[in-house]
N, C-alpha and C. Protein backbone atom coordinates (compact mmCIF):
# COMPACT_ATOMS: atom_id res chain seq x y z
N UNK A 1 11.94 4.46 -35.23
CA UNK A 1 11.57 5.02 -33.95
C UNK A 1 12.84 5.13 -33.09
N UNK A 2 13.10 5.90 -32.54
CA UNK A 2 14.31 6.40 -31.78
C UNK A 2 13.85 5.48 -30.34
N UNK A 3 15.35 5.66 -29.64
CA UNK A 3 14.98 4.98 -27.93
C UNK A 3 13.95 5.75 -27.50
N UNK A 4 13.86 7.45 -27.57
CA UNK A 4 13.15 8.17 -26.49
C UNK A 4 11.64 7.90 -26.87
N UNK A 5 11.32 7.67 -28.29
CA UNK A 5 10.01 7.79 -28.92
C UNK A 5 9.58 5.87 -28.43
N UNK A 6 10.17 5.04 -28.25
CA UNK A 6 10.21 3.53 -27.68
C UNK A 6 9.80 3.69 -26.43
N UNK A 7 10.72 4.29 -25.31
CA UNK A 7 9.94 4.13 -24.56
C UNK A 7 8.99 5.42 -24.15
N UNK A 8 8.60 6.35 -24.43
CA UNK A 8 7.61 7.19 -24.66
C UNK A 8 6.40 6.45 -24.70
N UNK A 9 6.24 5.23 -25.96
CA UNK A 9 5.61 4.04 -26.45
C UNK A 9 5.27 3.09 -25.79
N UNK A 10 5.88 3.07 -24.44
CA UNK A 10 5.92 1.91 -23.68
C UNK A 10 5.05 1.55 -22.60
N UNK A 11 4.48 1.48 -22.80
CA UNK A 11 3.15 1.05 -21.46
C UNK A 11 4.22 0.73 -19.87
N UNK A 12 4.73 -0.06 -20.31
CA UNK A 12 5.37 -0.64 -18.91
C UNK A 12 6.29 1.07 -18.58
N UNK A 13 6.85 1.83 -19.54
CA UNK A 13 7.69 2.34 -18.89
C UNK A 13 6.60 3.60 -18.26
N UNK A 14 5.65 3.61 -19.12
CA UNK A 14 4.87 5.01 -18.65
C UNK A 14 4.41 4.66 -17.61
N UNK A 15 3.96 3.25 -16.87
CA UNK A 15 3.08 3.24 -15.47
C UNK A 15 4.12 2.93 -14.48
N UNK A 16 5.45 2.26 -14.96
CA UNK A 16 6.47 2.34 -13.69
C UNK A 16 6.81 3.59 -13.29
N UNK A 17 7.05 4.88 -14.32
CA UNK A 17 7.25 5.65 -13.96
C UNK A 17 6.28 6.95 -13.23
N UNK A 18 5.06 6.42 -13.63
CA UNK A 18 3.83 7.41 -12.78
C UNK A 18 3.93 6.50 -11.46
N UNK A 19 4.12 5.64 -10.98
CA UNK A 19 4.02 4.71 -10.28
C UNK A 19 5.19 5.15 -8.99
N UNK A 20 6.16 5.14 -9.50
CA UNK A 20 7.43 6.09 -8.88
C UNK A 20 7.24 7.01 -8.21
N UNK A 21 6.37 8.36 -9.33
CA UNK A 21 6.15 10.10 -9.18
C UNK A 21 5.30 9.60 -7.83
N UNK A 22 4.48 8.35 -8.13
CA UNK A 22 3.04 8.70 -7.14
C UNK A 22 3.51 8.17 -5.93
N UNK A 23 4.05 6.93 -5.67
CA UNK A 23 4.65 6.63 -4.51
C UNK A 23 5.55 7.34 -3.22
N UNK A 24 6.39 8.06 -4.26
CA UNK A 24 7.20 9.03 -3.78
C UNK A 24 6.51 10.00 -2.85
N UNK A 25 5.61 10.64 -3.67
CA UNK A 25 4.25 11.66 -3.42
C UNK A 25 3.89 11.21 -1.63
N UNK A 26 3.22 9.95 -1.52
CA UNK A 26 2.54 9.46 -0.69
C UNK A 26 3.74 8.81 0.29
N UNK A 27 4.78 8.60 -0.23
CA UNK A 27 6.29 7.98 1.05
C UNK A 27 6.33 9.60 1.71
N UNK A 28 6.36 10.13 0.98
CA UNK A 28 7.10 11.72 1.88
C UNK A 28 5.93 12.12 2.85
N UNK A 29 4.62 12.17 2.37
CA UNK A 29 3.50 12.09 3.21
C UNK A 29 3.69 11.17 5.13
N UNK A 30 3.76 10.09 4.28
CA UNK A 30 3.67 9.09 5.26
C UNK A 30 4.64 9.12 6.02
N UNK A 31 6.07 9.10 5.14
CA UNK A 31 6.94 9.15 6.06
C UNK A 31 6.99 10.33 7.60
N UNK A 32 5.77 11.39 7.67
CA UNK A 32 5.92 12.09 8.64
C UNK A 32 5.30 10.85 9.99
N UNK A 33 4.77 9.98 9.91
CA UNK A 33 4.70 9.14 10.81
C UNK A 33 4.88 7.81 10.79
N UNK A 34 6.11 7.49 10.28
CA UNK A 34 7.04 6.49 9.97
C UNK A 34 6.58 5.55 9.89
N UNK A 35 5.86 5.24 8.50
CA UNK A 35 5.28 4.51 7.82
C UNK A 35 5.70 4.40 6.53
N UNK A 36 5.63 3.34 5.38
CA UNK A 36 5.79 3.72 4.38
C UNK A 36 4.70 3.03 3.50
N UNK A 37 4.29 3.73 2.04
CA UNK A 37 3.44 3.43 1.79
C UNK A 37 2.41 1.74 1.38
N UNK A 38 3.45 1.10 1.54
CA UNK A 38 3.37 -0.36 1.44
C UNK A 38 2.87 -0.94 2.99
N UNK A 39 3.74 -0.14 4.11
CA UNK A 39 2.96 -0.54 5.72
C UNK A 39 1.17 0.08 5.26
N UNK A 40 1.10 1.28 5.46
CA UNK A 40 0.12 1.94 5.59
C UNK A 40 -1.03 0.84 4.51
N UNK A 41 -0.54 0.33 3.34
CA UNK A 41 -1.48 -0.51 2.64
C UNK A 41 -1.73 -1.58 3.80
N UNK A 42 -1.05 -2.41 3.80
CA UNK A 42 -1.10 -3.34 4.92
C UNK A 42 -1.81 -3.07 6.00
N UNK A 43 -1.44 -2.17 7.09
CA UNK A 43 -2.17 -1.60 8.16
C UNK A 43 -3.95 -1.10 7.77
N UNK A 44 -4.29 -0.62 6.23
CA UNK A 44 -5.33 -0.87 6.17
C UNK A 44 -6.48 -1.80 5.61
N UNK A 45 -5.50 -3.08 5.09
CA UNK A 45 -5.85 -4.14 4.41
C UNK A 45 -6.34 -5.26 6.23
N UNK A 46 -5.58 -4.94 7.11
CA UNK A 46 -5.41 -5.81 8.26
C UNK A 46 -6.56 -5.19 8.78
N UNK A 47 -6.98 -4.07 8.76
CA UNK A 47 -7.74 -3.20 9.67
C UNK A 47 -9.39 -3.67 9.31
N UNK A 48 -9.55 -3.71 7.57
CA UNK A 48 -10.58 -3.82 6.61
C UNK A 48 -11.22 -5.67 7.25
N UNK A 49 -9.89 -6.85 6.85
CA UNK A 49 -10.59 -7.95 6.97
C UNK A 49 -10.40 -8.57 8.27
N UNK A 50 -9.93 -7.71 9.39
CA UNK A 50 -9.42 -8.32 10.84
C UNK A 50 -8.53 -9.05 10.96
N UNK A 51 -8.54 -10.13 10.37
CA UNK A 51 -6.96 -11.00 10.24
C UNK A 51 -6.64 -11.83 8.92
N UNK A 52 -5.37 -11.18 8.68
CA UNK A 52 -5.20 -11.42 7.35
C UNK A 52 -3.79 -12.25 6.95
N UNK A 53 -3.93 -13.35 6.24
CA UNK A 53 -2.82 -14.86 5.87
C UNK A 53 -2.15 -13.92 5.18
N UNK A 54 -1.23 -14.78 4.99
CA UNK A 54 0.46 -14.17 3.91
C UNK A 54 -0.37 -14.01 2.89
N UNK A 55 -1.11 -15.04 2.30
CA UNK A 55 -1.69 -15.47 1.07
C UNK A 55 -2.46 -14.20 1.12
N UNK A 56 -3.36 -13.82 1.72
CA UNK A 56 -4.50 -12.67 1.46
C UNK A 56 -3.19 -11.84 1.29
N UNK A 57 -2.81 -11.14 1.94
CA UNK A 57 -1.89 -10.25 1.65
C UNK A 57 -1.00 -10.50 0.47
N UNK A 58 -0.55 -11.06 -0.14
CA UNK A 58 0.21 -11.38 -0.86
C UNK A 58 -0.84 -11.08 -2.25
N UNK A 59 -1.85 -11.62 -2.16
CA UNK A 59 -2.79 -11.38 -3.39
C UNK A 59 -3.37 -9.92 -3.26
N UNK A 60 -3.63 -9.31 -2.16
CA UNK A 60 -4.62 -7.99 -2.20
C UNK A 60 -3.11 -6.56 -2.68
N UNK A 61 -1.88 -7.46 -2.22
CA UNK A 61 -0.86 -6.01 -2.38
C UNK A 61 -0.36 -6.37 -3.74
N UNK A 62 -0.67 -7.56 -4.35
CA UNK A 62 0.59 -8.04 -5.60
C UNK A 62 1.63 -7.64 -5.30
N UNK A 63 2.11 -8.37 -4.18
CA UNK A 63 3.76 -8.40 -4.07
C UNK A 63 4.07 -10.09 -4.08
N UNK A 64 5.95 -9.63 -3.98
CA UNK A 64 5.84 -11.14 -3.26
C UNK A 64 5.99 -11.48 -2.07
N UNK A 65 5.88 -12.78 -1.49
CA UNK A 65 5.91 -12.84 -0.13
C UNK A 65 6.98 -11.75 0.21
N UNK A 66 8.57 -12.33 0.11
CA UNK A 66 9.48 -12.06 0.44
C UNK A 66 9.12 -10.29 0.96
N UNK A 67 8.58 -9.61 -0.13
CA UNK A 67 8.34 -7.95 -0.01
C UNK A 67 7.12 -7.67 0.95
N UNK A 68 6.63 -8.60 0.87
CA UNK A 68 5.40 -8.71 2.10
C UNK A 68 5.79 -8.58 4.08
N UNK A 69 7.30 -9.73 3.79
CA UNK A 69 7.73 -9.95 5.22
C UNK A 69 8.80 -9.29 5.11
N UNK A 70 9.21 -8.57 4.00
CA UNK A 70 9.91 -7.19 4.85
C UNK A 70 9.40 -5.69 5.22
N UNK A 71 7.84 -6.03 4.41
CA UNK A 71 7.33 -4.76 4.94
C UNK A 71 6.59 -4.78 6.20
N UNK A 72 6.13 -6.44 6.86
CA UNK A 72 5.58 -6.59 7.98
C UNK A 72 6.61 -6.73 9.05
N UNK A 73 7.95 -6.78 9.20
CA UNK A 73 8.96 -6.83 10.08
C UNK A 73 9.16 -6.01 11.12
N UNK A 74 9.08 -4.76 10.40
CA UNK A 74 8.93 -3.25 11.59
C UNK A 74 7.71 -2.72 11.83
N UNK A 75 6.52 -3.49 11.22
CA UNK A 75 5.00 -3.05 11.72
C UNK A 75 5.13 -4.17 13.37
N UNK A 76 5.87 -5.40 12.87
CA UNK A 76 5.95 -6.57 13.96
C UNK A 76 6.77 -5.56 15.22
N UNK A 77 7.98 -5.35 14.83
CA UNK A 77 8.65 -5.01 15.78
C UNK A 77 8.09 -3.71 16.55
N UNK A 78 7.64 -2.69 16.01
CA UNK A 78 7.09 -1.94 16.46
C UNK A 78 5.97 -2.01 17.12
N UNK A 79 5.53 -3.09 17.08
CA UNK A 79 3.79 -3.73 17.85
C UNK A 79 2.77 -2.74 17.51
N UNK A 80 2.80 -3.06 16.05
CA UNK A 80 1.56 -2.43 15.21
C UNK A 80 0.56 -3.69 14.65
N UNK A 81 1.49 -5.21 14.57
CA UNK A 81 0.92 -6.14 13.95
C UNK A 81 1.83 -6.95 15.25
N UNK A 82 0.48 -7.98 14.81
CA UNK A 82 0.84 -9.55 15.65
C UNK A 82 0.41 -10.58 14.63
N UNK A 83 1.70 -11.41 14.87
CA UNK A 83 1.46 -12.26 13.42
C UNK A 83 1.40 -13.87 14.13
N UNK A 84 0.67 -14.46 14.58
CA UNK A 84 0.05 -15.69 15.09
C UNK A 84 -0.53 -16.92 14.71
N UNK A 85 -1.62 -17.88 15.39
CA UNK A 85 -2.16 -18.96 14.72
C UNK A 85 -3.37 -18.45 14.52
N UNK A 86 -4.00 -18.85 13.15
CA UNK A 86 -5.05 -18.59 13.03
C UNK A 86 -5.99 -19.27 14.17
N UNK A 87 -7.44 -18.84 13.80
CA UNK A 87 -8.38 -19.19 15.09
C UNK A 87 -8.60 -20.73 14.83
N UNK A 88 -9.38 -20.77 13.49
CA UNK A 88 -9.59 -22.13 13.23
C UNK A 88 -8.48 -23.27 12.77
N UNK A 89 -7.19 -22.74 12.15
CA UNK A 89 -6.37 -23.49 11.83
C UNK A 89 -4.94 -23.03 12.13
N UNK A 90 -4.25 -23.69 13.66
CA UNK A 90 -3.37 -23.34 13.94
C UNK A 90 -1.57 -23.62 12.97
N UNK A 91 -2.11 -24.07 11.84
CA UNK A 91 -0.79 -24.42 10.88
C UNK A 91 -0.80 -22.80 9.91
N UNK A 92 -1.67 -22.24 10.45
CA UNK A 92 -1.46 -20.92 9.67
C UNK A 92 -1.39 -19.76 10.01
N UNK A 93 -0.42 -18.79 9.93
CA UNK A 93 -0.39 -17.69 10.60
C UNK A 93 -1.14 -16.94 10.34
N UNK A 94 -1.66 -15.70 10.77
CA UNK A 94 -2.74 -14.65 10.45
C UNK A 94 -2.15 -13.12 10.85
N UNK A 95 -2.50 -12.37 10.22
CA UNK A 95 -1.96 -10.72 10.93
C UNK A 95 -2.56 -10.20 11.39
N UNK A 96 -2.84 -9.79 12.62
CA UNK A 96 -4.11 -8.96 13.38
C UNK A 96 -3.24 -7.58 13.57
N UNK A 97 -4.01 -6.11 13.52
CA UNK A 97 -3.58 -5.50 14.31
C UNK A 97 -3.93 -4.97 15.98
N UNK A 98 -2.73 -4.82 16.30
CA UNK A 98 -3.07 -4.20 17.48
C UNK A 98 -3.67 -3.27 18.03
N UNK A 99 -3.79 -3.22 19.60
CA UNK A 99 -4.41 -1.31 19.84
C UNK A 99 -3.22 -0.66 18.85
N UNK A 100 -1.86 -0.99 19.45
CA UNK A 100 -1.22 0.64 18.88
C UNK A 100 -1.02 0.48 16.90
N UNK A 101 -1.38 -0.52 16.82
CA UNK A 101 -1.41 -0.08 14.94
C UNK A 101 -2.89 0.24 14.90
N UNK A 102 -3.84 0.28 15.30
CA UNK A 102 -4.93 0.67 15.66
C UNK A 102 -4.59 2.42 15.38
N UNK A 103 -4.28 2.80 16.55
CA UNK A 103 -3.69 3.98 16.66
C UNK A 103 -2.77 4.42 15.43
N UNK A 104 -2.00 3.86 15.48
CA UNK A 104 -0.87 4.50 14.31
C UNK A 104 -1.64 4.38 12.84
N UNK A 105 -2.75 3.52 12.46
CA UNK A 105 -3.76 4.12 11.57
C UNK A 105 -4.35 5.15 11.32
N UNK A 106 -4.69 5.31 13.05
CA UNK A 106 -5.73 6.40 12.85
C UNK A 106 -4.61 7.92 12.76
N UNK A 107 -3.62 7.70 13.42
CA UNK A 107 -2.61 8.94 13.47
C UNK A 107 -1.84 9.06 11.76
N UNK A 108 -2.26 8.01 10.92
CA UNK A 108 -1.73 8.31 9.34
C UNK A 108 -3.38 8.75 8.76
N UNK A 109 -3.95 8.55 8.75
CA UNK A 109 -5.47 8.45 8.01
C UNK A 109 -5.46 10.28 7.60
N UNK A 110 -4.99 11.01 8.58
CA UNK A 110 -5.31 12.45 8.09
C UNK A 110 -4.18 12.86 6.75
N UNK A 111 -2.90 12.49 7.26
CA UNK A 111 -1.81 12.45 6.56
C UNK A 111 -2.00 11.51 5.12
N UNK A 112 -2.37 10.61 5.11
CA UNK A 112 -2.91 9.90 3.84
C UNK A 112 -3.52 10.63 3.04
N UNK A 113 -5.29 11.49 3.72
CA UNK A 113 -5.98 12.68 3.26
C UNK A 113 -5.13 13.49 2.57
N UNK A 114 -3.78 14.05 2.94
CA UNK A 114 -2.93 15.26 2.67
C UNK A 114 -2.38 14.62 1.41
N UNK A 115 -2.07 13.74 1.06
CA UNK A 115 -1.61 12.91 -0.31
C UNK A 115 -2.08 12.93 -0.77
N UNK A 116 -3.25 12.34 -0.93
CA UNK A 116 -4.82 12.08 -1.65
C UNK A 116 -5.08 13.78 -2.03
N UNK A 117 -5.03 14.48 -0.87
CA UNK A 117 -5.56 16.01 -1.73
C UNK A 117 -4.56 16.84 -2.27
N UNK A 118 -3.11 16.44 -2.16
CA UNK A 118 -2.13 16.90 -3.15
C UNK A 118 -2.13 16.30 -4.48
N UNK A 119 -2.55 15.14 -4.84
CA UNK A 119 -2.72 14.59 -5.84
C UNK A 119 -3.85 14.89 -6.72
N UNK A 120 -4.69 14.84 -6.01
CA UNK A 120 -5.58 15.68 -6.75
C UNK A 120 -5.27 17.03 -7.35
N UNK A 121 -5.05 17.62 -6.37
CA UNK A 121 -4.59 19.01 -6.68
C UNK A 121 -3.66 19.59 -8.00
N UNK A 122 -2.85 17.94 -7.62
CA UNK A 122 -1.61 18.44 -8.97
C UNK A 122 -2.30 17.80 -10.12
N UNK A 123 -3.17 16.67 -10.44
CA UNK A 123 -3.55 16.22 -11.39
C UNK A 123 -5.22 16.48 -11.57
N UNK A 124 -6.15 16.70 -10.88
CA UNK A 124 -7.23 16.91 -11.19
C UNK A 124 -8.32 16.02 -10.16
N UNK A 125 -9.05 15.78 -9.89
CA UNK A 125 -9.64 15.33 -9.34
C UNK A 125 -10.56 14.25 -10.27
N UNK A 126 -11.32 14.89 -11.36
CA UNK A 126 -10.91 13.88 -12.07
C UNK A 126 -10.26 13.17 -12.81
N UNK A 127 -9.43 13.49 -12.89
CA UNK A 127 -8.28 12.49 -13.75
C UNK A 127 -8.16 11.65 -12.73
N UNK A 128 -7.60 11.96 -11.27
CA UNK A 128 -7.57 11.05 -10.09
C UNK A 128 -8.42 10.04 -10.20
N UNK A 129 -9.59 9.99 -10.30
CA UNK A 129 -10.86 8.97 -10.10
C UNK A 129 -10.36 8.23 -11.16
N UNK A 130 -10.33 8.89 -12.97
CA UNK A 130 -10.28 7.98 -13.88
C UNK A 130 -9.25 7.10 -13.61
N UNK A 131 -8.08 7.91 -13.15
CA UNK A 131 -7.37 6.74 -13.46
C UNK A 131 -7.02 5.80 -12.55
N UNK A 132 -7.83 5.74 -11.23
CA UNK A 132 -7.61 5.17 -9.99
C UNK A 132 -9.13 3.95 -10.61
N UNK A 133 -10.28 4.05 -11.59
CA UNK A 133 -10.71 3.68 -11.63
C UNK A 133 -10.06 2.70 -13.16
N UNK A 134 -9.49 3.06 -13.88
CA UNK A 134 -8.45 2.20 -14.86
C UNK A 134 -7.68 1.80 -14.54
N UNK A 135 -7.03 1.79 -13.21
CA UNK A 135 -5.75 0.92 -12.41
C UNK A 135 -6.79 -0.32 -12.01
N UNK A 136 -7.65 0.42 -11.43
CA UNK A 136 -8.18 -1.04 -10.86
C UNK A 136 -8.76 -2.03 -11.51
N UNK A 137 -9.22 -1.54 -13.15
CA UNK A 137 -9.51 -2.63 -14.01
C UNK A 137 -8.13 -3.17 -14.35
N UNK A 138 -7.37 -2.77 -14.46
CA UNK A 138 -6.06 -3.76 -14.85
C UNK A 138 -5.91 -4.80 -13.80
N UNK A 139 -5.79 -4.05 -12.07
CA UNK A 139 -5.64 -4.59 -11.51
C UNK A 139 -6.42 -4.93 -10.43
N UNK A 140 -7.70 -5.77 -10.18
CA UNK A 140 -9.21 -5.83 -9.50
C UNK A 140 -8.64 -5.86 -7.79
């Protein structure tokens, strides 16, 4: 088997690299309201459970912390997120968003749409589902 036919072969290399195409796809999107696609997860992971620990976040994005608190740094600074004591247990911080990440949700949500229906577009609509529904069995 040659290198190209190896990794051709390669599971890891075929989903890092759709993984790339697709990110890219949805950064150029997003980036029209200076977001990137890792905030915009966040901003709607915070939005979904109201206030959300490193730990939730850390498990719902599979990152690691470290990539977690550099993608919450300029949602912080920008006062999209407030990162505080929790209600019941003040030894733990929590992420709430604000009115204006409130807002800056709702001002990506159409732009998100525009990703979502370029993607489709270029790959199918269903293929989209299948394989948005085989990502998520790998990853629940």
């Amino acid at each position: 088997m040659t290198a190209s036919e190896r990794l051709i072969a390669c599971n890891c290399f075929a989903s890092r690299k759709a993984a790339r195409l697709i990110t890219k796809m949805y950064e150029d999107h997003l980036s029209r309201v200076d977001l990137t696609s890792t905030q915009f997860s966040i901003l709607v992971y915070v939005d979904e459970v109201e206030a959300a620990s490193m730990k939730d976040l850390v498990e719902a994005l599979v990152m690691e912390r470290t990539s977690v608190i550099r993608a919450l740094q300029p949602l912080e600074r920008d006062g999209l997120v407030a990162i505080g004591p929790h209600e019941e247990d003040a030894r733990r911080n929590v992420v709430r968003l604000t009115e204006a990440g409130r807002a800056k949700l709702a001002e990506a949500m159409p732009v998100w749409q525009t990703a979502q229906a370029e993607f489709e577009s270029k790959f199918g609509a269903g293929l989209a589902e299948e394989l948005r529904q085989s990502l998520l069995t790998l990853a629940p």
